[in-house]
N, C-alpha and C. Protein backbone atom coordinates (compact mmCIF):
# COMPACT_ATOMS: atom_id res chain seq x y z
N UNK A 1 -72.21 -45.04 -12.79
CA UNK A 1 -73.36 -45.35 -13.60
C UNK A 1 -73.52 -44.36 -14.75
N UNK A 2 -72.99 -43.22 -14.42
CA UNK A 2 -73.22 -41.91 -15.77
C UNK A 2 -72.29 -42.25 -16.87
N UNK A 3 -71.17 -42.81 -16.09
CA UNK A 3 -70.48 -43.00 -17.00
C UNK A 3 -70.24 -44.30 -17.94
N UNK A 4 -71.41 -45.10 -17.40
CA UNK A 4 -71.31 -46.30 -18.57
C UNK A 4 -72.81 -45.69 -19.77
N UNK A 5 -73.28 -45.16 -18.84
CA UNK A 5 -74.95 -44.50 -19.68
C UNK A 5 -74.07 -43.80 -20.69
N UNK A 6 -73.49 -42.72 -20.63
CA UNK A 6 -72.62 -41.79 -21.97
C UNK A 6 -71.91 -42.62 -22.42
N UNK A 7 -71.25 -43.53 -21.97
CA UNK A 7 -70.25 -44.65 -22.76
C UNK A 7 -71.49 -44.82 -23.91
N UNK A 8 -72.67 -45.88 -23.20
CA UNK A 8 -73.54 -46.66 -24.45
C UNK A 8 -73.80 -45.59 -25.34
N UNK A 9 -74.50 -44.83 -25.05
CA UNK A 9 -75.37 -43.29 -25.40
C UNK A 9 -73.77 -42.72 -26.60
N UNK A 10 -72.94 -42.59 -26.41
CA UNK A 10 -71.54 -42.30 -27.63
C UNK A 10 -71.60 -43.44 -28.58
N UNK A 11 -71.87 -44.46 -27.97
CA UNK A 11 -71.20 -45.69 -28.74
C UNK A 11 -72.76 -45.98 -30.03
N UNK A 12 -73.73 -45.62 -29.42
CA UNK A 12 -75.06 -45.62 -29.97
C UNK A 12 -74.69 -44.81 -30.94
N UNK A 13 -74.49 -43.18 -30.85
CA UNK A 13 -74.16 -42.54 -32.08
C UNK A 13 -73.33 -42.56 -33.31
N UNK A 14 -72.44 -43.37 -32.65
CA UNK A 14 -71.35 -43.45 -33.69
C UNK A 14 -71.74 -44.58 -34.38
N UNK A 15 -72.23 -46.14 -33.94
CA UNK A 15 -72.61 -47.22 -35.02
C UNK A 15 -73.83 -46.96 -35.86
N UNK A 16 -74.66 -45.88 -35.14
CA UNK A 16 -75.89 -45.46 -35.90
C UNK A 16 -75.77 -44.55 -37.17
N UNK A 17 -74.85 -43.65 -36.85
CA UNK A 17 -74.12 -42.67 -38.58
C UNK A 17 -74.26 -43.49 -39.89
N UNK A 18 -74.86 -43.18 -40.73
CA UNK A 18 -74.84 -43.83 -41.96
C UNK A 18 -73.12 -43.21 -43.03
N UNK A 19 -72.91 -44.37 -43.38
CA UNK A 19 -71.64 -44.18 -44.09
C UNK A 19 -71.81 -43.50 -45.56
N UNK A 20 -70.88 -43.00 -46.08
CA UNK A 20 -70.97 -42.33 -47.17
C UNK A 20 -70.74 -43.36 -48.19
N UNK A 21 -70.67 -44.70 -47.81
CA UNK A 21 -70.39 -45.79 -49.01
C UNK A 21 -71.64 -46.81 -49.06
N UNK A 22 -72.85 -46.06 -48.13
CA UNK A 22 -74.25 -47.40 -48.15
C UNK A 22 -74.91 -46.44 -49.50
N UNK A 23 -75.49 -47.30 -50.02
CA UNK A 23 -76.15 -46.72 -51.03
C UNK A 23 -77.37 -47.50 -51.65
N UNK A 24 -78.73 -47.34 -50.86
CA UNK A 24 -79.93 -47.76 -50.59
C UNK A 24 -80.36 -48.28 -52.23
N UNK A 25 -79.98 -47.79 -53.33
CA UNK A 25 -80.47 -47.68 -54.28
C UNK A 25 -80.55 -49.11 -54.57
N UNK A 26 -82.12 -49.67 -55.08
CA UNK A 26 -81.73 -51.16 -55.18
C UNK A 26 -82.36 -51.16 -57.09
N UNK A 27 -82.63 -50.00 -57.61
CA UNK A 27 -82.60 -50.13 -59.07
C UNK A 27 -81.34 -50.06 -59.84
N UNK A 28 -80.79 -49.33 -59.16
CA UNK A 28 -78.87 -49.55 -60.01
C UNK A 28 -78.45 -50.68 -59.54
N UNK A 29 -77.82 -51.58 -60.91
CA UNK A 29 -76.70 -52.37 -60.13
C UNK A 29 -75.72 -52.09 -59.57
N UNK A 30 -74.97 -52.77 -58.83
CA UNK A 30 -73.41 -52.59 -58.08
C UNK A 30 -72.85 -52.85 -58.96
N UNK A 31 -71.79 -52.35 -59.15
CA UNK A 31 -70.74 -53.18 -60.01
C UNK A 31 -69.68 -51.91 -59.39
N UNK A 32 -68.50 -52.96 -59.58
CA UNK A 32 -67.44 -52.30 -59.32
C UNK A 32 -66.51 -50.94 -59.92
N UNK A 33 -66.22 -50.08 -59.47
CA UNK A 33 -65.55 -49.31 -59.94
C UNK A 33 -64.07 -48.93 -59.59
N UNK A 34 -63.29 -48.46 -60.39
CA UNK A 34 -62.01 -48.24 -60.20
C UNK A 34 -61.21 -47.62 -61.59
N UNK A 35 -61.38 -46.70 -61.64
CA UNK A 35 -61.13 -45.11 -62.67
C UNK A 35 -59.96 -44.45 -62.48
N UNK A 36 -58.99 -44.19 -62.81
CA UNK A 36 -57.87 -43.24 -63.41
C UNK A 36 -58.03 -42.69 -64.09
N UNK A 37 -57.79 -41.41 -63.83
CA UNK A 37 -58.25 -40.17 -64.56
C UNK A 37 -56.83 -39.15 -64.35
N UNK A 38 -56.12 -39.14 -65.99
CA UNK A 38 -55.50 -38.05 -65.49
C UNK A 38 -55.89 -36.71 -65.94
N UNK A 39 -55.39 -35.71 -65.32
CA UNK A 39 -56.42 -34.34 -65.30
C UNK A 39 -55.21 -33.52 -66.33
N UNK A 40 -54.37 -33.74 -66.87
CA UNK A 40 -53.71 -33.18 -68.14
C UNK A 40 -53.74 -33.81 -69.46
N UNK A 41 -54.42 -34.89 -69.38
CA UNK A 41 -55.14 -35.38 -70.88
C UNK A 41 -56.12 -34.31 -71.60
N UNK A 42 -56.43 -33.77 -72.30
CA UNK A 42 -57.02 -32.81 -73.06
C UNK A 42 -58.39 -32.93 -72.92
N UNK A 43 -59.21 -34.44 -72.69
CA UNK A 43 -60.25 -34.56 -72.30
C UNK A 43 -60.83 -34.36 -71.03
N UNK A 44 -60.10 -34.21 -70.08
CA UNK A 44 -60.09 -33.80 -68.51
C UNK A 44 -59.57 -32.45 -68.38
N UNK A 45 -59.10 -31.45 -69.60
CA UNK A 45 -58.45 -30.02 -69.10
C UNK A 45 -59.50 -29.34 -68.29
N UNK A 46 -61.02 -29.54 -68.32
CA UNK A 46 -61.83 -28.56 -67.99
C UNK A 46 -61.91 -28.70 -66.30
N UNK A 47 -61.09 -30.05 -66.00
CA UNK A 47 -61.35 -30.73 -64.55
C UNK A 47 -59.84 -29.60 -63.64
N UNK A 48 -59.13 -29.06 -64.63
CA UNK A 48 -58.15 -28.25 -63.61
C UNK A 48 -58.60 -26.83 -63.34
N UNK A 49 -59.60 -26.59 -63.12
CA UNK A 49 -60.25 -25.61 -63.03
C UNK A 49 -61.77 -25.73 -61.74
N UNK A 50 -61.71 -25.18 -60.62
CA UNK A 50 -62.96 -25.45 -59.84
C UNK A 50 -63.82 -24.85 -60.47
N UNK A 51 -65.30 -25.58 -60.57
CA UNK A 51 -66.15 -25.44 -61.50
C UNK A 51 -66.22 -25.90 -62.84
N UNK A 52 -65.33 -26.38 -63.43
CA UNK A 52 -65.21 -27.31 -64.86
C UNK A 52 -65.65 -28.42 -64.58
N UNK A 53 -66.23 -29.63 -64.97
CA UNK A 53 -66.86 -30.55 -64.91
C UNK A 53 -66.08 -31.56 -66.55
N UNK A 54 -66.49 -33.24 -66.44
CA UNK A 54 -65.69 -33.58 -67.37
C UNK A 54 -66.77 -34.86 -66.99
N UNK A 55 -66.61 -35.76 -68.61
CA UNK A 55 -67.56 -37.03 -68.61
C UNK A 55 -66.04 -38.37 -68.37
N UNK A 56 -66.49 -39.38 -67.65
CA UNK A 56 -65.46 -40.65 -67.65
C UNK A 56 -65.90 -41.74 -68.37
N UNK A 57 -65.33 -42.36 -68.54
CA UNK A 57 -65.46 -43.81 -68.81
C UNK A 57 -65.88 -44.96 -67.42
N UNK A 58 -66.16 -45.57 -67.35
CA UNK A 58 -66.18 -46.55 -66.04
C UNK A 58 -68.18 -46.51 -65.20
N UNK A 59 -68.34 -46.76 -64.55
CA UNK A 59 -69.73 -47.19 -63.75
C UNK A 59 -70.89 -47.78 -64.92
N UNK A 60 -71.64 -47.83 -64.53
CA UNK A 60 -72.71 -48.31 -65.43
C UNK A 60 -72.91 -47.59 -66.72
N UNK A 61 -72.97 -46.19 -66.68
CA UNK A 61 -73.47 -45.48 -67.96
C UNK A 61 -72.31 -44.85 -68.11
N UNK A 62 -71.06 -44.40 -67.53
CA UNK A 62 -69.76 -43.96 -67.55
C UNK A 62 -70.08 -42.79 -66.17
N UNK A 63 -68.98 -41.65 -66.02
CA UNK A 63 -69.11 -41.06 -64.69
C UNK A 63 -69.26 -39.74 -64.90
N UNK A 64 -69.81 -38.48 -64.28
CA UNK A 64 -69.49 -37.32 -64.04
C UNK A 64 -68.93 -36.55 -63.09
N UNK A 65 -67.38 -35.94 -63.24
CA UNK A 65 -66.34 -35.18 -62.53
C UNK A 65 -67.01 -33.94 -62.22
N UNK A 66 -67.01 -33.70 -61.45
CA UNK A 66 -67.11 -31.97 -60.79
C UNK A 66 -65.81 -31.30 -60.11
N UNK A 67 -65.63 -30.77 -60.58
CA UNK A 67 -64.36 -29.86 -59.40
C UNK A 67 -64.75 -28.78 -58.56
N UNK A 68 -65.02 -29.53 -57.41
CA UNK A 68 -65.99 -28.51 -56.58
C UNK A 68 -65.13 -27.56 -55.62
N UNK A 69 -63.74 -27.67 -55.83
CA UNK A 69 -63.04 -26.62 -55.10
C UNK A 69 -61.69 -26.94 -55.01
N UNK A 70 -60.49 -26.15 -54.32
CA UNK A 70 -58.98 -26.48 -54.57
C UNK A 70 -58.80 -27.96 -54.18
N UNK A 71 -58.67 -29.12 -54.84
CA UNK A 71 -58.16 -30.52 -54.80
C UNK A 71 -59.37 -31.46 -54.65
N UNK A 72 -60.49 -30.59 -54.84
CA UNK A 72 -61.90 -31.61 -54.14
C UNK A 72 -62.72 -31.68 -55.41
N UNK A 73 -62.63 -32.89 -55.60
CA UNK A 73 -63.54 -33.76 -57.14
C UNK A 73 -64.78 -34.55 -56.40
N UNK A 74 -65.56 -34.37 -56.91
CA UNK A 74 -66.95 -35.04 -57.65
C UNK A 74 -66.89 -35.85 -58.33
N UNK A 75 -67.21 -36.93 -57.92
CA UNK A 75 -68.00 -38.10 -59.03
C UNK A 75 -69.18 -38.55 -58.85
N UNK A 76 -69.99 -38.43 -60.18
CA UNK A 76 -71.10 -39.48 -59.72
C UNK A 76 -71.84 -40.42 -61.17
N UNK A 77 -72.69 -41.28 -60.95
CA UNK A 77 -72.74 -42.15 -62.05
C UNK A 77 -73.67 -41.60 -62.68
N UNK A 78 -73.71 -41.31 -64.13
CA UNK A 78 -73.87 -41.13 -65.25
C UNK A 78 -75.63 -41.81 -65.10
N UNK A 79 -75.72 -43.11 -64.80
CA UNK A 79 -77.08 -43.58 -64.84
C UNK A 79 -78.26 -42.75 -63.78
N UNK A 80 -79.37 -42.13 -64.46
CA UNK A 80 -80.18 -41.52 -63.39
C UNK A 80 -81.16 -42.60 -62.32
N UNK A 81 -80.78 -42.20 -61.03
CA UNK A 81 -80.92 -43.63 -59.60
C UNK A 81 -82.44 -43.37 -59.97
N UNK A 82 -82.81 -43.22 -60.06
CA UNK A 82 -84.77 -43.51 -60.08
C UNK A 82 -85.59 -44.52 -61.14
N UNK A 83 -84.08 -44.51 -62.29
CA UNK A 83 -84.71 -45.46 -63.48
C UNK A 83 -83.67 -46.68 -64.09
N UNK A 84 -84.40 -47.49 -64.86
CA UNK A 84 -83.13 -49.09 -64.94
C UNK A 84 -82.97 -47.98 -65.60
N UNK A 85 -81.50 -48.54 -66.10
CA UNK A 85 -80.04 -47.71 -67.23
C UNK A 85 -80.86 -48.94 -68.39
N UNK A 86 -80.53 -47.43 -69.44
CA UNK A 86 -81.16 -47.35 -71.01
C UNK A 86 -80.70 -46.29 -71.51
N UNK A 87 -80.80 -46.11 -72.98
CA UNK A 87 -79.84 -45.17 -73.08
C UNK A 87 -80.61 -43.88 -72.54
N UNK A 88 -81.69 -43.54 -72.64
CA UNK A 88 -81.99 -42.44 -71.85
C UNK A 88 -81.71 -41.96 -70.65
N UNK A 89 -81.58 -42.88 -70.39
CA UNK A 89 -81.41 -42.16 -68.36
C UNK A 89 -79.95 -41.93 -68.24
N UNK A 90 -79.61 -42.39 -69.62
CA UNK A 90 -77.70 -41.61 -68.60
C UNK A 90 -78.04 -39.77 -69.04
N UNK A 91 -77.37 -40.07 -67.82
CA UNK A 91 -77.36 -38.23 -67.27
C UNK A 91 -76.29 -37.31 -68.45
N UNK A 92 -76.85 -36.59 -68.36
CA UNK A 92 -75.86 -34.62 -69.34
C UNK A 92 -75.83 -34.14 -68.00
N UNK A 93 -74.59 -33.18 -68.25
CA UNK A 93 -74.30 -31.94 -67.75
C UNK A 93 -75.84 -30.59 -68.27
N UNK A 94 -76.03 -29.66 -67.60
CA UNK A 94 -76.84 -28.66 -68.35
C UNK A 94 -76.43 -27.96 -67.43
N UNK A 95 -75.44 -26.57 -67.95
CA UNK A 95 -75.58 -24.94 -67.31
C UNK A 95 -74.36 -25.61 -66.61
N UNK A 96 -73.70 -26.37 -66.35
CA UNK A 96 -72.61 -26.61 -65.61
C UNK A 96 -72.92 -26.51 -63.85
N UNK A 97 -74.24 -26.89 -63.85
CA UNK A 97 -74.50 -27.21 -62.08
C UNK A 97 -75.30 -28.46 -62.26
N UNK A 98 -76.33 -28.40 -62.94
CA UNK A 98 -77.45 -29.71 -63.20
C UNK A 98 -77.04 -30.93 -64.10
N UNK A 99 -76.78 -32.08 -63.18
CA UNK A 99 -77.37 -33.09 -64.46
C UNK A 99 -78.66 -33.67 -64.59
N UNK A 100 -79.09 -33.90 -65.90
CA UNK A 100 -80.21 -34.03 -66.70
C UNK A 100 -80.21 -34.77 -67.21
N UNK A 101 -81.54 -35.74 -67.02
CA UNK A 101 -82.00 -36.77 -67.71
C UNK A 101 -83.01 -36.87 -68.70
N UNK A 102 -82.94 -37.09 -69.95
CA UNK A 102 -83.58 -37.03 -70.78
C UNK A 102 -85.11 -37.58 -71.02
N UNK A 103 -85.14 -39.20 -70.26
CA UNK A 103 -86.04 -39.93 -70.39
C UNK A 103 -87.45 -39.48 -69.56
N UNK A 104 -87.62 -38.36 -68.49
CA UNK A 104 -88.26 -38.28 -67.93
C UNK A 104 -88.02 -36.43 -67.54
N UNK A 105 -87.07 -35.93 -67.74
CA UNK A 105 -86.04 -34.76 -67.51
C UNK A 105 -86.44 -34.10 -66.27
N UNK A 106 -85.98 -35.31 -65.36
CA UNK A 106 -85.59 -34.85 -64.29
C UNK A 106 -84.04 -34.17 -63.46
N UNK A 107 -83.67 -33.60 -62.90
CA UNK A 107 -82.63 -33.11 -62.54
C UNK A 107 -82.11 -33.23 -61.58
N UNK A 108 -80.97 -33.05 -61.44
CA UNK A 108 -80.10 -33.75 -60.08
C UNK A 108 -79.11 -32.40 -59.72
N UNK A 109 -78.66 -32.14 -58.65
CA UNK A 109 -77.68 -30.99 -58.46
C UNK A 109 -75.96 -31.41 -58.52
N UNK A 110 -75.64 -30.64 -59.06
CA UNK A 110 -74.33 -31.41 -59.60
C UNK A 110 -72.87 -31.49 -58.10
N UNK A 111 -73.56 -30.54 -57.46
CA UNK A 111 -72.76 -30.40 -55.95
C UNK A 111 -72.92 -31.47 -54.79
N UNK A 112 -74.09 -31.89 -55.30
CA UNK A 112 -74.70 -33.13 -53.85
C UNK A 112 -75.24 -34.36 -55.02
N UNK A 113 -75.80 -34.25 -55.56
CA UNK A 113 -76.49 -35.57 -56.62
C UNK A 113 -77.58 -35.57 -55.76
N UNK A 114 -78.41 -33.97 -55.08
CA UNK A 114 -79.90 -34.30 -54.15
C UNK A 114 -80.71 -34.18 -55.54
N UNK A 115 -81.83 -34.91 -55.88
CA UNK A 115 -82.98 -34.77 -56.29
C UNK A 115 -83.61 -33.38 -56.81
N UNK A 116 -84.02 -32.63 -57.88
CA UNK A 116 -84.23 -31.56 -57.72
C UNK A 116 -85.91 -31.69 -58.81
N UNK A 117 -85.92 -33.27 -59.05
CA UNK A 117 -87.34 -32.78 -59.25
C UNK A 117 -88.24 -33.42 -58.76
N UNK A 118 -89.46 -32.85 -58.24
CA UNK A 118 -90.54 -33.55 -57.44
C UNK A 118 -90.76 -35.12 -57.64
N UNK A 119 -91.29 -35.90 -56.56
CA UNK A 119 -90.91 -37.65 -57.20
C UNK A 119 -90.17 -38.40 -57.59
N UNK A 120 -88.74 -37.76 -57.53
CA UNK A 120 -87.45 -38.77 -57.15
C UNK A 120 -87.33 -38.55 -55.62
N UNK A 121 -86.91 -39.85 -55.62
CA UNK A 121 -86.37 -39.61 -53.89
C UNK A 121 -84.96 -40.59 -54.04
N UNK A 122 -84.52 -40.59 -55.07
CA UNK A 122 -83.18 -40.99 -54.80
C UNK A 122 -82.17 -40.10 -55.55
N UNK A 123 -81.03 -39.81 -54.80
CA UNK A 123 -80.01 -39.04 -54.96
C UNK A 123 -79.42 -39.43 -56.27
N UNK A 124 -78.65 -39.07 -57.37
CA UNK A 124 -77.48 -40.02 -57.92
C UNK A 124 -76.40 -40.03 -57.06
N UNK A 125 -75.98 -41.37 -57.91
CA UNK A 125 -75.23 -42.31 -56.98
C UNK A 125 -73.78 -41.88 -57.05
N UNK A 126 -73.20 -41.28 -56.02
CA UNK A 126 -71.53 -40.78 -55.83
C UNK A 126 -70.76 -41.91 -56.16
N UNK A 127 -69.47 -41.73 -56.12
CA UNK A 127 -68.62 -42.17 -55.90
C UNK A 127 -67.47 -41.85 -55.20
N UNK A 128 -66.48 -42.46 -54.76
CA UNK A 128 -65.28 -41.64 -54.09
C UNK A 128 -64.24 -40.94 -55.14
N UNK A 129 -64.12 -40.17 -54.77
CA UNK A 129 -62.75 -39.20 -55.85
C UNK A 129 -61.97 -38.49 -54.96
N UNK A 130 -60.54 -39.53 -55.42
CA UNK A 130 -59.57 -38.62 -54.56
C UNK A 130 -58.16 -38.54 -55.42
N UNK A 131 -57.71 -36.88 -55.38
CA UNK A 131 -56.48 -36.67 -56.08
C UNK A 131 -55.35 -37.63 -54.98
N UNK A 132 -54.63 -38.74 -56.29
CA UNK A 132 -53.58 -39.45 -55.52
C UNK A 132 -52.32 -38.45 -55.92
N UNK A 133 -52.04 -37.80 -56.69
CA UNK A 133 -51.06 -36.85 -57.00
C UNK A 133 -51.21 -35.87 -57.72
N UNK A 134 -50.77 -34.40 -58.28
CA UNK A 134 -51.26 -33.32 -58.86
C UNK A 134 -52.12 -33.58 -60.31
N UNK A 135 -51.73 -34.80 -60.75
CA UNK A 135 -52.20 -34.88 -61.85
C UNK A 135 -53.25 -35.92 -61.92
N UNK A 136 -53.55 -36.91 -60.89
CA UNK A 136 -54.25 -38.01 -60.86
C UNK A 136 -55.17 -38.15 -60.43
N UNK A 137 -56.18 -38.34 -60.93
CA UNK A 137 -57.58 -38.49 -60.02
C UNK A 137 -57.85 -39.96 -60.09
N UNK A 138 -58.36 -40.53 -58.51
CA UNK A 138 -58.85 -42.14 -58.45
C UNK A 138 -60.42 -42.02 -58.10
N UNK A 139 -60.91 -42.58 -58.85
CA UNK A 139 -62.07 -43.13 -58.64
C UNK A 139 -62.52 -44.28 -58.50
N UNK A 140 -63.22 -44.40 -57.06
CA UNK A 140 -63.83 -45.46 -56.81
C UNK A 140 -65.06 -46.26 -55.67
N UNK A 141 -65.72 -47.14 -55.63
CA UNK A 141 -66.56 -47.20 -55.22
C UNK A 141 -66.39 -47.97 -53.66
N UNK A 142 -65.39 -48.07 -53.24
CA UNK A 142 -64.92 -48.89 -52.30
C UNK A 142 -63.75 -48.38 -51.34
């Protein structure tokens, strides 16, 4: 009997984990993404460096790269999650940790996309970024 109780009781925890690909936000649209980025184009040099940051092309307002450590990229969308996309709400870099939104100038942390000013309660919206080879970064939402 203990052992079907810890069976359910495991099996409970693991379908209950929220995935790193749900994304509650119901003011951004979905739309698909799928980004190539190579990181020796002159516009991405600042991305071979942890701590350089770089703007993309692709998601709703385009994307922001972080290089948050040896092979580990950051992405997240350009549009700030609390407001429809206009040109104001796409997000800047500021100080190379914060992005900043103009329309309301609220701030987001450039390491997590948590909220950093009072009365957002939505994160910006990640994406997946993964080096497919030394020079390639994929981005995408799926």
């Amino acid at each position: 009997m203990k052992k079907y109780l810890f069976l359910s009781v495991f099996m409970m925890l693991i379908y209950s984990c929220n995935s790193d690909n749900i994304d509650d936000n119901t003011i951004l649209p979905n739309i698909p993404v799928n980004e190539t980025i190579f990181l020796n184009n002159p516009e991405f040099i600042d991305l071979q460096v942890p701590g350089g940051w770089a703007y993309s092309q692709g998601g709703i307002s385009g994307i922001i790269v972080y290089h948050s450590g040896i092979n580990t990229y950051i992405a997240f969308e350009r549009s700030a999650p609390h407001l429809t996309p206009k040109s104001c709400s796409r997000m800047d870099v500021k100080n190379s940790i914060i992005m900043f939104c103009s329309c309301d100038d609220s701030e987001f942390g450039i390491l997590n996309g948590a909220p950093l000013t009072d009365g957002v309660s939505y994160p910006a919206r990640q994406y997946r970024a993964e080096l497919v080879s030394n020079n390639t970064l994929q981005i995408t939402n799926y």
